[in-house]
PDB file of N, CA and C in Angstrom:
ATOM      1  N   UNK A   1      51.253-109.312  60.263  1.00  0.00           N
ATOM      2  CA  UNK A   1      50.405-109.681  61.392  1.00  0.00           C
ATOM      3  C   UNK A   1      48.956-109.321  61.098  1.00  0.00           C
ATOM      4  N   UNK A   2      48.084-110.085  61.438  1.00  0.00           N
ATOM      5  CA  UNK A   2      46.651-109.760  61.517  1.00  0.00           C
ATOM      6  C   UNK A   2      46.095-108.846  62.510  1.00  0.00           C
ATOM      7  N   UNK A   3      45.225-108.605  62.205  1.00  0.00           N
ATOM      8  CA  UNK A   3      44.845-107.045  63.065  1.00  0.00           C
ATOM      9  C   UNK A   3      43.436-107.785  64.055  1.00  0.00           C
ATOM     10  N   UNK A   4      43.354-108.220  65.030  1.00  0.00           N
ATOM     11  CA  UNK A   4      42.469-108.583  66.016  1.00  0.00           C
ATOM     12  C   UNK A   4      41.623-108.041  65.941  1.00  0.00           C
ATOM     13  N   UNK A   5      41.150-106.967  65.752  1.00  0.00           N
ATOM     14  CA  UNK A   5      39.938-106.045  66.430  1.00  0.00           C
ATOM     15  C   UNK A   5      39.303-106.467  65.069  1.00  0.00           C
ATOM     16  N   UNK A   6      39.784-106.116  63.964  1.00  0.00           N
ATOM     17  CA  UNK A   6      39.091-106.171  62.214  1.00  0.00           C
ATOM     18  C   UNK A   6      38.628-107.692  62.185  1.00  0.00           C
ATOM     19  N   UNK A   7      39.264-108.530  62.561  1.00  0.00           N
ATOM     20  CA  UNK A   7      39.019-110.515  62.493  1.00  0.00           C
ATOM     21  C   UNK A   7      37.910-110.447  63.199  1.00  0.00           C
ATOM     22  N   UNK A   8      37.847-109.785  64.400  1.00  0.00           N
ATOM     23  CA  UNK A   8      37.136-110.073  64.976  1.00  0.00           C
ATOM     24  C   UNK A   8      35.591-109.356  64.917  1.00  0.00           C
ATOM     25  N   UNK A   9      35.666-107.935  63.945  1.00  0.00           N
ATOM     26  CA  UNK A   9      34.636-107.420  63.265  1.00  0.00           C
ATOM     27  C   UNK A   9      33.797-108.125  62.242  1.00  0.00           C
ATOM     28  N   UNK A  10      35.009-108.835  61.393  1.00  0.00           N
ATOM     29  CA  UNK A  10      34.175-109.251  60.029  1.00  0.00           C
ATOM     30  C   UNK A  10      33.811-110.928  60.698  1.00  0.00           C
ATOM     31  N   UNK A  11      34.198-111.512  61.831  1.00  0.00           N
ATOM     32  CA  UNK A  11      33.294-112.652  62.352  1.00  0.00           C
ATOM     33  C   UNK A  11      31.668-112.329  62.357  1.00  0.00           C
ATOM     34  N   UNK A  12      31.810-111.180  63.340  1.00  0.00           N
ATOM     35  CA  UNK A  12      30.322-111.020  64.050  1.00  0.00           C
ATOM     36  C   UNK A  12      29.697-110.293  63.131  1.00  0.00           C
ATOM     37  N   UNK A  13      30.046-109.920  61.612  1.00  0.00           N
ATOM     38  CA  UNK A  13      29.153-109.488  60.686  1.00  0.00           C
ATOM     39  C   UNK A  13      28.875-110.910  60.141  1.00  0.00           C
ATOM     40  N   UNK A  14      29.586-111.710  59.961  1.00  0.00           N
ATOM     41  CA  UNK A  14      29.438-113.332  59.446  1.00  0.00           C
ATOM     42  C   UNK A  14      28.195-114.191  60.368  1.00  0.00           C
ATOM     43  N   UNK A  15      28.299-113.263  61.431  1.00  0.00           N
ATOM     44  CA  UNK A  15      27.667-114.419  62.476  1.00  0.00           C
ATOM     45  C   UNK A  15      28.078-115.108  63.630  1.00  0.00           C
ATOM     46  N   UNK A  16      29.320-114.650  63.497  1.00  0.00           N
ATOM     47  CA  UNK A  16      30.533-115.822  64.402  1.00  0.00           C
ATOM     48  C   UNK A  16      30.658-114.782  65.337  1.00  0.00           C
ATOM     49  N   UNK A  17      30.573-115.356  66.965  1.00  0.00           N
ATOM     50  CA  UNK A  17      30.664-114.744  67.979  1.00  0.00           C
ATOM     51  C   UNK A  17      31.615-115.720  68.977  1.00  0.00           C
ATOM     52  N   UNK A  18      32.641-114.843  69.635  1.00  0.00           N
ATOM     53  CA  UNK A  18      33.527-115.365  69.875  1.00  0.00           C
ATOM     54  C   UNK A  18      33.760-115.060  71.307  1.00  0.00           C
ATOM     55  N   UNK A  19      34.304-115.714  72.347  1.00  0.00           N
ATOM     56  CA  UNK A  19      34.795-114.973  73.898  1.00  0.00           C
ATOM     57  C   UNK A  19      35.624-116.013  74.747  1.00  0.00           C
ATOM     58  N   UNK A  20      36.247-115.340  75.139  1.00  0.00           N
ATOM     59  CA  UNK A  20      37.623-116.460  76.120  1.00  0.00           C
ATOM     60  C   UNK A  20      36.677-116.615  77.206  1.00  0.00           C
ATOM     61  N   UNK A  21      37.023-117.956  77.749  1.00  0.00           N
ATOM     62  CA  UNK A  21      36.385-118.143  78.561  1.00  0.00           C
ATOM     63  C   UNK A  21      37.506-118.589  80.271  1.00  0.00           C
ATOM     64  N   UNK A  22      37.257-118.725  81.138  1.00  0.00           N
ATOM     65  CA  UNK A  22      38.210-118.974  82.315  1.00  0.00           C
ATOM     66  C   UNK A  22      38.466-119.829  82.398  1.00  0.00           C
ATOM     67  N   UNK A  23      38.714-120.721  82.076  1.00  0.00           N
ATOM     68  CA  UNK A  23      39.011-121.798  82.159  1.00  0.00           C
ATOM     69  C   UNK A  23      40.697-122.083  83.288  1.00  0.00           C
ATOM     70  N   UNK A  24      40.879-122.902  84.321  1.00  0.00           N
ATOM     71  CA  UNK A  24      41.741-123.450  84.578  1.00  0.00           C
ATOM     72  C   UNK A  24      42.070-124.550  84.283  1.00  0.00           C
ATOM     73  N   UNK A  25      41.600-125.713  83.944  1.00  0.00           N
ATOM     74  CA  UNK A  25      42.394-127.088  83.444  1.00  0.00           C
ATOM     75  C   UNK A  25      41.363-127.604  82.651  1.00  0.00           C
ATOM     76  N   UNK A  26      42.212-128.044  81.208  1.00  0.00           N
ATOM     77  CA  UNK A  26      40.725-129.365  80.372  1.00  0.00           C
ATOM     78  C   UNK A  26      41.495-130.720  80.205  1.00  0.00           C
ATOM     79  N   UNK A  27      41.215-131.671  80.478  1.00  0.00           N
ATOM     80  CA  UNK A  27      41.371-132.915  80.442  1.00  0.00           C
ATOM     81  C   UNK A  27      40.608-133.435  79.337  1.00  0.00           C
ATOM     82  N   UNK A  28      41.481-134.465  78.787  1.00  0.00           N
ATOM     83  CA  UNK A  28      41.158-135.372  77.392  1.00  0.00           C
ATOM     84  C   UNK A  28      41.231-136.142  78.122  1.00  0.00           C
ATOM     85  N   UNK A  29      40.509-137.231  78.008  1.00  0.00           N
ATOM     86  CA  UNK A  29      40.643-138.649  78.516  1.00  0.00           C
ATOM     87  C   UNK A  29      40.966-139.368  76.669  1.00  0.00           C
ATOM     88  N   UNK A  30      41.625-140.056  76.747  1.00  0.00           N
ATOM     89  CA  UNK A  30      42.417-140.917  75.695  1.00  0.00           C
ATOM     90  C   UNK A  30      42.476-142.040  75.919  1.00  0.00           C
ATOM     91  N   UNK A  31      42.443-142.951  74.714  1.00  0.00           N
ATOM     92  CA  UNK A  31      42.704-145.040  74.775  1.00  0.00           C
ATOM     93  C   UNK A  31      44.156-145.017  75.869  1.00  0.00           C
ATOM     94  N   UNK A  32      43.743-145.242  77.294  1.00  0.00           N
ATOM     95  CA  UNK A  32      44.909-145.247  77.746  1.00  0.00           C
ATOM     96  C   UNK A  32      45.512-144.332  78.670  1.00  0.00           C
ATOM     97  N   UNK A  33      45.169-143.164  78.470  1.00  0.00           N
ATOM     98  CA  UNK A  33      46.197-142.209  78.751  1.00  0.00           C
ATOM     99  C   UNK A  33      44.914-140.667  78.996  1.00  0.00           C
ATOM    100  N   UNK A  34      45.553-139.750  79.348  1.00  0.00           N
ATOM    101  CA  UNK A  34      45.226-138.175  79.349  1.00  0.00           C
ATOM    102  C   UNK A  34      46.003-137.025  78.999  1.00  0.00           C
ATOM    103  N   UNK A  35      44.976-136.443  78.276  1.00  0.00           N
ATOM    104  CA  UNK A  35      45.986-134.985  77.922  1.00  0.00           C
ATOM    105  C   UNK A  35      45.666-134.205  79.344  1.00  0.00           C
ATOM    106  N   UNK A  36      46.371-133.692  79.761  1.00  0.00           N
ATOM    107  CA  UNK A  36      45.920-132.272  80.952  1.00  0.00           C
ATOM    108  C   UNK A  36      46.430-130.874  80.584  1.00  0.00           C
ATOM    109  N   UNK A  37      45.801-130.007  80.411  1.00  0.00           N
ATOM    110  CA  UNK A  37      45.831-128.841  79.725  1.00  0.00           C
ATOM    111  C   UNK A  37      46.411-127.887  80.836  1.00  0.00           C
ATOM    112  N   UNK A  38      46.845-126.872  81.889  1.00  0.00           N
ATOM    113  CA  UNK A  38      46.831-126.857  82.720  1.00  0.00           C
ATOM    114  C   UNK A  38      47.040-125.038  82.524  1.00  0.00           C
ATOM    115  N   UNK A  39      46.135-124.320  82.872  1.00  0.00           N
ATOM    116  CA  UNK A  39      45.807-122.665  82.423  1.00  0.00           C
ATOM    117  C   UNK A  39      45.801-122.616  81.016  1.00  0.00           C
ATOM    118  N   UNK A  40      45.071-123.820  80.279  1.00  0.00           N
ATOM    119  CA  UNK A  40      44.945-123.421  78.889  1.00  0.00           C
ATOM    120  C   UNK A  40      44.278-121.992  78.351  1.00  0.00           C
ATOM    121  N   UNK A  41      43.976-121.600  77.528  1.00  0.00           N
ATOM    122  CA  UNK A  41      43.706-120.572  76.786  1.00  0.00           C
ATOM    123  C   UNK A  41      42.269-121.094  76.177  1.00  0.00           C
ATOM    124  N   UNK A  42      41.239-120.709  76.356  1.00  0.00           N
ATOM    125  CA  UNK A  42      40.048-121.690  75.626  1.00  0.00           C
ATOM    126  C   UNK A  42      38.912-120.589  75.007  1.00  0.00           C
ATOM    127  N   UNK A  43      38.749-120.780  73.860  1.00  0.00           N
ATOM    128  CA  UNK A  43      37.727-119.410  73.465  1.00  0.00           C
ATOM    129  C   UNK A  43      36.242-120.609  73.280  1.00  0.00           C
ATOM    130  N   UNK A  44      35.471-119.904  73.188  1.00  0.00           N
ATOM    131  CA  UNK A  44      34.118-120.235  72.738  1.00  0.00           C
ATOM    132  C   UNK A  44      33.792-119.922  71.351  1.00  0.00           C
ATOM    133  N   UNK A  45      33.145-120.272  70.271  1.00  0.00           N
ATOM    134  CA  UNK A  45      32.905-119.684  69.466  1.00  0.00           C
ATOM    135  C   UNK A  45      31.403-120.245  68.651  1.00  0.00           C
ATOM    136  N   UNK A  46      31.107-119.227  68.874  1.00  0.00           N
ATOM    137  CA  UNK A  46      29.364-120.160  68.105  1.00  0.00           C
ATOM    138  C   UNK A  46      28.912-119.191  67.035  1.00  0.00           C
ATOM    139  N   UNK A  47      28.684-119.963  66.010  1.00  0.00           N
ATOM    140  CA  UNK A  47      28.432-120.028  64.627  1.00  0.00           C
ATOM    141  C   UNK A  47      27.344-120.208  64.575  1.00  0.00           C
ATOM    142  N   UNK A  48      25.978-119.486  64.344  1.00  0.00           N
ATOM    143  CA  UNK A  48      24.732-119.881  64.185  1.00  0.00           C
ATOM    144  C   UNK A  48      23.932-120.847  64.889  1.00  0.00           C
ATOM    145  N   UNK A  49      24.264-120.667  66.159  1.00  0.00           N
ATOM    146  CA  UNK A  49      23.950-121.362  67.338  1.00  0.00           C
ATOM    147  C   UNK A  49      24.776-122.646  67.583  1.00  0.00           C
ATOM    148  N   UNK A  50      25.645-122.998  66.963  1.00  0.00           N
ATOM    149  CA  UNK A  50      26.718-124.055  67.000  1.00  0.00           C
ATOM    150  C   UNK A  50      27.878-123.578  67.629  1.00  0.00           C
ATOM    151  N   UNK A  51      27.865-124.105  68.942  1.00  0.00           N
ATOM    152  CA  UNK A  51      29.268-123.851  69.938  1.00  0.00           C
ATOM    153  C   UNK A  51      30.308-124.912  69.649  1.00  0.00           C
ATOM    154  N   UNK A  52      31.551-124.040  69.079  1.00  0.00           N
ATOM    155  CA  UNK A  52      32.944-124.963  69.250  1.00  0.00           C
ATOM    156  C   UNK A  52      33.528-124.751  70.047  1.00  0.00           C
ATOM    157  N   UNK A  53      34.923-125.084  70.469  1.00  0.00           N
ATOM    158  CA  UNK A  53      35.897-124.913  71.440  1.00  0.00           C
ATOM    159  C   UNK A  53      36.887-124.728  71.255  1.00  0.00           C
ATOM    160  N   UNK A  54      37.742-123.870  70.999  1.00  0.00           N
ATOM    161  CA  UNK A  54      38.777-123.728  70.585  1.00  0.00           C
ATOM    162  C   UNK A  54      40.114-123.872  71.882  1.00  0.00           C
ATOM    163  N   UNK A  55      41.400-124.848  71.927  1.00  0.00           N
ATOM    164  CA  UNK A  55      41.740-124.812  73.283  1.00  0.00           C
ATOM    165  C   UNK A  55      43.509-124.841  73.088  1.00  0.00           C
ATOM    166  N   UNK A  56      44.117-123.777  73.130  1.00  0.00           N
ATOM    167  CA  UNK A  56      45.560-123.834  72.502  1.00  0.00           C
ATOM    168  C   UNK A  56      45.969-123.945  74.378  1.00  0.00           C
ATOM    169  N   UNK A  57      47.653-124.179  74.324  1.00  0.00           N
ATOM    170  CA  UNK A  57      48.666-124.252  75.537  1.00  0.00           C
ATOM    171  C   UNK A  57      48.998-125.730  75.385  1.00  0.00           C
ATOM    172  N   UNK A  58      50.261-125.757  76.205  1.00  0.00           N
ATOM    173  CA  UNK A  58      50.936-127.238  76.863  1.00  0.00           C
ATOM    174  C   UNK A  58      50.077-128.166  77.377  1.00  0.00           C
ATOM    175  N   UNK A  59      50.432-129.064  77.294  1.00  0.00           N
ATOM    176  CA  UNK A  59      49.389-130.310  77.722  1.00  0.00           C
ATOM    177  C   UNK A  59      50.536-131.549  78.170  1.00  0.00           C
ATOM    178  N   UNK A  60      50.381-131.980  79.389  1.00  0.00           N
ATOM    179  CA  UNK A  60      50.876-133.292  79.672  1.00  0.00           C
ATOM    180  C   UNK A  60      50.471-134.654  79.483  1.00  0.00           C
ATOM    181  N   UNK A  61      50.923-135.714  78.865  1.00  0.00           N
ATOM    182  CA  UNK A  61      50.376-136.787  79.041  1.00  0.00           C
ATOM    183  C   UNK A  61      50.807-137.392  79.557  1.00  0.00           C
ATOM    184  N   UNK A  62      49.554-137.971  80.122  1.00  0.00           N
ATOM    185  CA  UNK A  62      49.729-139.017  81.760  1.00  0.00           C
ATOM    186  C   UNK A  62      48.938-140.275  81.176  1.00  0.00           C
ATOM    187  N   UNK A  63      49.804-141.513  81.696  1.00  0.00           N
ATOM    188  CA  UNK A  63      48.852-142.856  81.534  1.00  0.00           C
ATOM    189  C   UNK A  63      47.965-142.634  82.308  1.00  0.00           C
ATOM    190  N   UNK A  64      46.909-143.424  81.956  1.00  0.00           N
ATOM    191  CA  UNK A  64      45.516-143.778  82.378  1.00  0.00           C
ATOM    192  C   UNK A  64      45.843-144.528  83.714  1.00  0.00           C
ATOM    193  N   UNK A  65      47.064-144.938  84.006  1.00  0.00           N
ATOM    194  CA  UNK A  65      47.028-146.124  85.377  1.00  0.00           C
ATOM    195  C   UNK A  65      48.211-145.071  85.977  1.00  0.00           C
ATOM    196  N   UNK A  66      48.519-143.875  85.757  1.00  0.00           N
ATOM    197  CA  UNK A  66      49.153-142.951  87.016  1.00  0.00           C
ATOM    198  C   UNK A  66      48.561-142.855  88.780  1.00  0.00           C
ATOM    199  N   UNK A  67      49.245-143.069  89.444  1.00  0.00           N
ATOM    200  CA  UNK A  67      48.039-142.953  90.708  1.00  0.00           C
ATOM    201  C   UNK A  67      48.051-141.473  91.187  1.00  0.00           C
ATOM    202  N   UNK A  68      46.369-141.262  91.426  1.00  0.00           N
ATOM    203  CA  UNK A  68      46.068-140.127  91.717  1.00  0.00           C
ATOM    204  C   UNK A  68      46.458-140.196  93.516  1.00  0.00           C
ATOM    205  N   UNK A  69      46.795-139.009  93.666  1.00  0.00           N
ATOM    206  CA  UNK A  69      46.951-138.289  94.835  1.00  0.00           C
ATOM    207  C   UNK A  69      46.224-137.847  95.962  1.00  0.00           C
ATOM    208  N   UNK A  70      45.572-138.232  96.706  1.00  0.00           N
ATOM    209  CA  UNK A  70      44.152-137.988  97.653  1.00  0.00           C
ATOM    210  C   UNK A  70      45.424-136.687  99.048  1.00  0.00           C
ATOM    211  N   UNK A  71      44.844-135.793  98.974  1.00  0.00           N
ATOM    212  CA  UNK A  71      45.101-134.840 100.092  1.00  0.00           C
ATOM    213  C   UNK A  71      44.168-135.648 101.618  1.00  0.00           C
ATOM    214  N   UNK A  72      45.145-134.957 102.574  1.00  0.00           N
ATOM    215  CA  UNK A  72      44.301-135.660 103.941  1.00  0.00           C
ATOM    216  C   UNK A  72      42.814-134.966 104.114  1.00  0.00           C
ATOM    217  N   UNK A  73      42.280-134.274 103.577  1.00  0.00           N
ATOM    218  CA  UNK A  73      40.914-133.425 103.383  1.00  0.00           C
ATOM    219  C   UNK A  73      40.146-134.590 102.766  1.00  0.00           C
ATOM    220  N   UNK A  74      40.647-134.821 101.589  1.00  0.00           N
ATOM    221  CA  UNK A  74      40.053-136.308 100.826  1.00  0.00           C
ATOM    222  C   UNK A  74      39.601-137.764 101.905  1.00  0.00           C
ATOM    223  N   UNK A  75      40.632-137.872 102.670  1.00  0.00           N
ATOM    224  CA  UNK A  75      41.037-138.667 103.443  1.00  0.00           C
ATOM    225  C   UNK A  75      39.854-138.548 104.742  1.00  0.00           C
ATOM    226  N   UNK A  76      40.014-137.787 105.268  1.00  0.00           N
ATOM    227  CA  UNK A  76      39.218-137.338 106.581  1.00  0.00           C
ATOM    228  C   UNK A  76      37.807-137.277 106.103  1.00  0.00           C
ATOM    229  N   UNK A  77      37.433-136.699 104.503  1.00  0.00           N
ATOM    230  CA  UNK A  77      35.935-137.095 104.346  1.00  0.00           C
ATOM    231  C   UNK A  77      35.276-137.956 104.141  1.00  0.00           C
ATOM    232  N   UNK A  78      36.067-138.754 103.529  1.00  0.00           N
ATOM    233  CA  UNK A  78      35.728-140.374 103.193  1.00  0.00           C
ATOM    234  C   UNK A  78      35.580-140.818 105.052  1.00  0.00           C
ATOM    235  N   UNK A  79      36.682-140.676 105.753  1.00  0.00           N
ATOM    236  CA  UNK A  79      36.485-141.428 107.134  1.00  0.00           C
ATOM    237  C   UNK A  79      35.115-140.762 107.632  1.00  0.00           C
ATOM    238  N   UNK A  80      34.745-139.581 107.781  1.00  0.00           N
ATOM    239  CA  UNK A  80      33.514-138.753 108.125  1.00  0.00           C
ATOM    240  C   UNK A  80      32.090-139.540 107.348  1.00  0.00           C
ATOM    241  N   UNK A  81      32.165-139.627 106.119  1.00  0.00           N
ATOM    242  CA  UNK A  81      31.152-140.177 105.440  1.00  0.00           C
ATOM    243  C   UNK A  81      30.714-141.310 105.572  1.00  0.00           C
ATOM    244  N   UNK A  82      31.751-142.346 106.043  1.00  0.00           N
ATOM    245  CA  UNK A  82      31.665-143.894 106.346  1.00  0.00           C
ATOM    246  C   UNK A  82      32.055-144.511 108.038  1.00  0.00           C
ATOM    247  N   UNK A  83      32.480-143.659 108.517  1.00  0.00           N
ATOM    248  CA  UNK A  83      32.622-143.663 109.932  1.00  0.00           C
ATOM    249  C   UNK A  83      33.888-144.855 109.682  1.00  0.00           C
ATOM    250  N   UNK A  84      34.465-145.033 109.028  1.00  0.00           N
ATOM    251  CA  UNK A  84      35.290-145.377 108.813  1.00  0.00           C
ATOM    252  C   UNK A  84      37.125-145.309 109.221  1.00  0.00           C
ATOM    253  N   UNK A  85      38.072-146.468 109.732  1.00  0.00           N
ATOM    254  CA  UNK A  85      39.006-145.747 110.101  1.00  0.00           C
ATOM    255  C   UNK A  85      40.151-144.728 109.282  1.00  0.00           C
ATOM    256  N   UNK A  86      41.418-144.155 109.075  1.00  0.00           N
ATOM    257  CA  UNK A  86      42.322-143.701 108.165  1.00  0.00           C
ATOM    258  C   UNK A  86      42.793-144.772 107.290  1.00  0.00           C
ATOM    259  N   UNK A  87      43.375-145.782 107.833  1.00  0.00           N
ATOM    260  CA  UNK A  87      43.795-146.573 106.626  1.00  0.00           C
ATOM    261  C   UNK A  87      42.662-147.317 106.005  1.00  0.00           C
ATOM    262  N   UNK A  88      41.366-147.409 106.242  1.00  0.00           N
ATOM    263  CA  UNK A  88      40.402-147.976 105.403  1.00  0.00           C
ATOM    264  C   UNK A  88      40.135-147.247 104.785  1.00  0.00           C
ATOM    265  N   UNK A  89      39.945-146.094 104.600  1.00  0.00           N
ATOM    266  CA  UNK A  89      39.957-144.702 104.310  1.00  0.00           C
ATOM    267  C   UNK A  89      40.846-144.354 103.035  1.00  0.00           C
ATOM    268  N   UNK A  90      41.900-144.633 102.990  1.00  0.00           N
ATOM    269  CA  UNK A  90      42.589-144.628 102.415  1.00  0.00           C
ATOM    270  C   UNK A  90      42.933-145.199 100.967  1.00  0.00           C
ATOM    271  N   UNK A  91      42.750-146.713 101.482  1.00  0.00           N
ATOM    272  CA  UNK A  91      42.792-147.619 101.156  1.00  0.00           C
ATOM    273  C   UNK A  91      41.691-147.591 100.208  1.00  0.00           C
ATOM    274  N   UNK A  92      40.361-147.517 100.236  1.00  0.00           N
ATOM    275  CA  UNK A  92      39.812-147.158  99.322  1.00  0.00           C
ATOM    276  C   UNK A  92      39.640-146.238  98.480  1.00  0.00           C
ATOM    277  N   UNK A  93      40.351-144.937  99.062  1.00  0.00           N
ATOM    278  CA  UNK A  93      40.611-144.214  98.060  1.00  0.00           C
ATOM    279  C   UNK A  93      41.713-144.685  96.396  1.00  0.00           C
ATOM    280  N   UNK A  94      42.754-145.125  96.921  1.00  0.00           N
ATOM    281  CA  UNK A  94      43.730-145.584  96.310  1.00  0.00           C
ATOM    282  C   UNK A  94      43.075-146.962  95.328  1.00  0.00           C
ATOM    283  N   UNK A  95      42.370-147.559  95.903  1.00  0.00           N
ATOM    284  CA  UNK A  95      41.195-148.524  94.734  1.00  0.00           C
ATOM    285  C   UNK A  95      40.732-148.180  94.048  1.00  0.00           C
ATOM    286  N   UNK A  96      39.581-147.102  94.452  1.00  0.00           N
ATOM    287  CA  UNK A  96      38.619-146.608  93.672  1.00  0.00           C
ATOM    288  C   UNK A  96      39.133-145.376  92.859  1.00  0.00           C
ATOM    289  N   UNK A  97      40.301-144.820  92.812  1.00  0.00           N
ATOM    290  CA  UNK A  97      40.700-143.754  92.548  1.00  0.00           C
ATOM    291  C   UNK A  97      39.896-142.710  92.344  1.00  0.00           C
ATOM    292  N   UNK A  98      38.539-142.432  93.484  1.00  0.00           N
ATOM    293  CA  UNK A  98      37.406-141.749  93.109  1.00  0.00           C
ATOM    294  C   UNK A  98      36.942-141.582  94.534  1.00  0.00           C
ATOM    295  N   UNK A  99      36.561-139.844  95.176  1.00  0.00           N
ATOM    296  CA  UNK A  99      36.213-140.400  95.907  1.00  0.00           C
ATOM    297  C   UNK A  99      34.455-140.100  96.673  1.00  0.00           C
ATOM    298  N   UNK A 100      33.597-140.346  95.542  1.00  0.00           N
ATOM    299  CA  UNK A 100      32.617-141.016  95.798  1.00  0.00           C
ATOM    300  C   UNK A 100      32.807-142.067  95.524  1.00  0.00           C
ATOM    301  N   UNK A 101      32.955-142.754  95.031  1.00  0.00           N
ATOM    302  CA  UNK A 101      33.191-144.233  94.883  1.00  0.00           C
ATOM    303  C   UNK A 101      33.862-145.041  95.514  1.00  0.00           C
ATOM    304  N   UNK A 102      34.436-143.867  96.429  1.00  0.00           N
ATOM    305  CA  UNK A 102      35.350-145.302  97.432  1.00  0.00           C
ATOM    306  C   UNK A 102      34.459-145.017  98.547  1.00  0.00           C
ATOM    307  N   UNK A 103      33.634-143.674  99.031  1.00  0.00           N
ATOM    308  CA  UNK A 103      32.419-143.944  99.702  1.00  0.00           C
ATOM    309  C   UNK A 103      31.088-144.616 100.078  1.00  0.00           C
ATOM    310  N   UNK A 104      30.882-144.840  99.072  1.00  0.00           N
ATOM    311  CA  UNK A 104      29.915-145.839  98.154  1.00  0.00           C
ATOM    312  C   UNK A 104      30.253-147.152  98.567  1.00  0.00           C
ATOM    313  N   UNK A 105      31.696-147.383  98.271  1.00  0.00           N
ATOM    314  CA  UNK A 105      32.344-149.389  98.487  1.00  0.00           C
ATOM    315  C   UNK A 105      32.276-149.186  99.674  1.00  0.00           C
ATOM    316  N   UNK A 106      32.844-148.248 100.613  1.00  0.00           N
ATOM    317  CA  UNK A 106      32.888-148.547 101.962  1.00  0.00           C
ATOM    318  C   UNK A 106      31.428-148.610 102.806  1.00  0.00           C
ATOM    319  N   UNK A 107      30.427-147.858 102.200  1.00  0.00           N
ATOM    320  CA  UNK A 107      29.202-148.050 103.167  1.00  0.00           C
ATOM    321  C   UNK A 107      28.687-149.077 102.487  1.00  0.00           C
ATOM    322  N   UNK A 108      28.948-149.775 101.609  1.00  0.00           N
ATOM    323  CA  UNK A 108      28.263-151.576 101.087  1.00  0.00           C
ATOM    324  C   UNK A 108      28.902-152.355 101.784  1.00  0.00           C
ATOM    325  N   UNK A 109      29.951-152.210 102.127  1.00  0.00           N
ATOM    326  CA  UNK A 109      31.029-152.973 103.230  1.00  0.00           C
ATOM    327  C   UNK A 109      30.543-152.944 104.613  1.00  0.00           C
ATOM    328  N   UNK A 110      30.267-151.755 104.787  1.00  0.00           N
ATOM    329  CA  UNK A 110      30.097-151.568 106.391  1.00  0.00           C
ATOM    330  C   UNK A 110      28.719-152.174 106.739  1.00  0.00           C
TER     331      UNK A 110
END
């Protein structure tokens, strides 16, 4: 086994500075599809002012045409923002799968 504390001595005599960072979820967007990382593990590491990313854990892939999920919070702000009713509301959420963007269509509409 490698000894952590020593790897991580003879980096920062090299130059290489290293630190986990908090991360809760990283998303790949892919031809198609997404990786979703979900409590990945993600360090930072910069090399002479050059930041990489280092990002180990499980990852799901999801097609690109999965439908996203709008909570009624989602729902009720879009209706708030556009004075808009629930199922129009909705309804554009589920279009735009975005939801500024289904805010946006609905006040060009209205």
């Amino acid at each position: 086994m490698f000894d952590q504390k020593k790897i991580s001595q003879a980096m920062k005599k090299m130059g290489i500075a290293q630190k986990e960072l908090p991360v809760k979820q990283v998303i790949f967007l892919l031809e198609g599809s997404k990786a979703i990382f979900s409590e990945p593990n993600v360090v930072e590491i910069d090399m002479a002012g050059q930041k990489t990313y280092q990002i180990t854990g499980e990852f799901v892939l999801q097609d690109e045409e999965s439908s996203i999920e709008f909570d009624e919070d989602d729902i009720k702000e879009v209706m708030k923002q556009t004075n808009n009713s629930r199922s129009e509301s909705k309804k554009a959420l589920e279009e735009e799968k975005d939801i500024a963007k289904a805010i946006i269509k609905l006040r060009k509409n209205g």
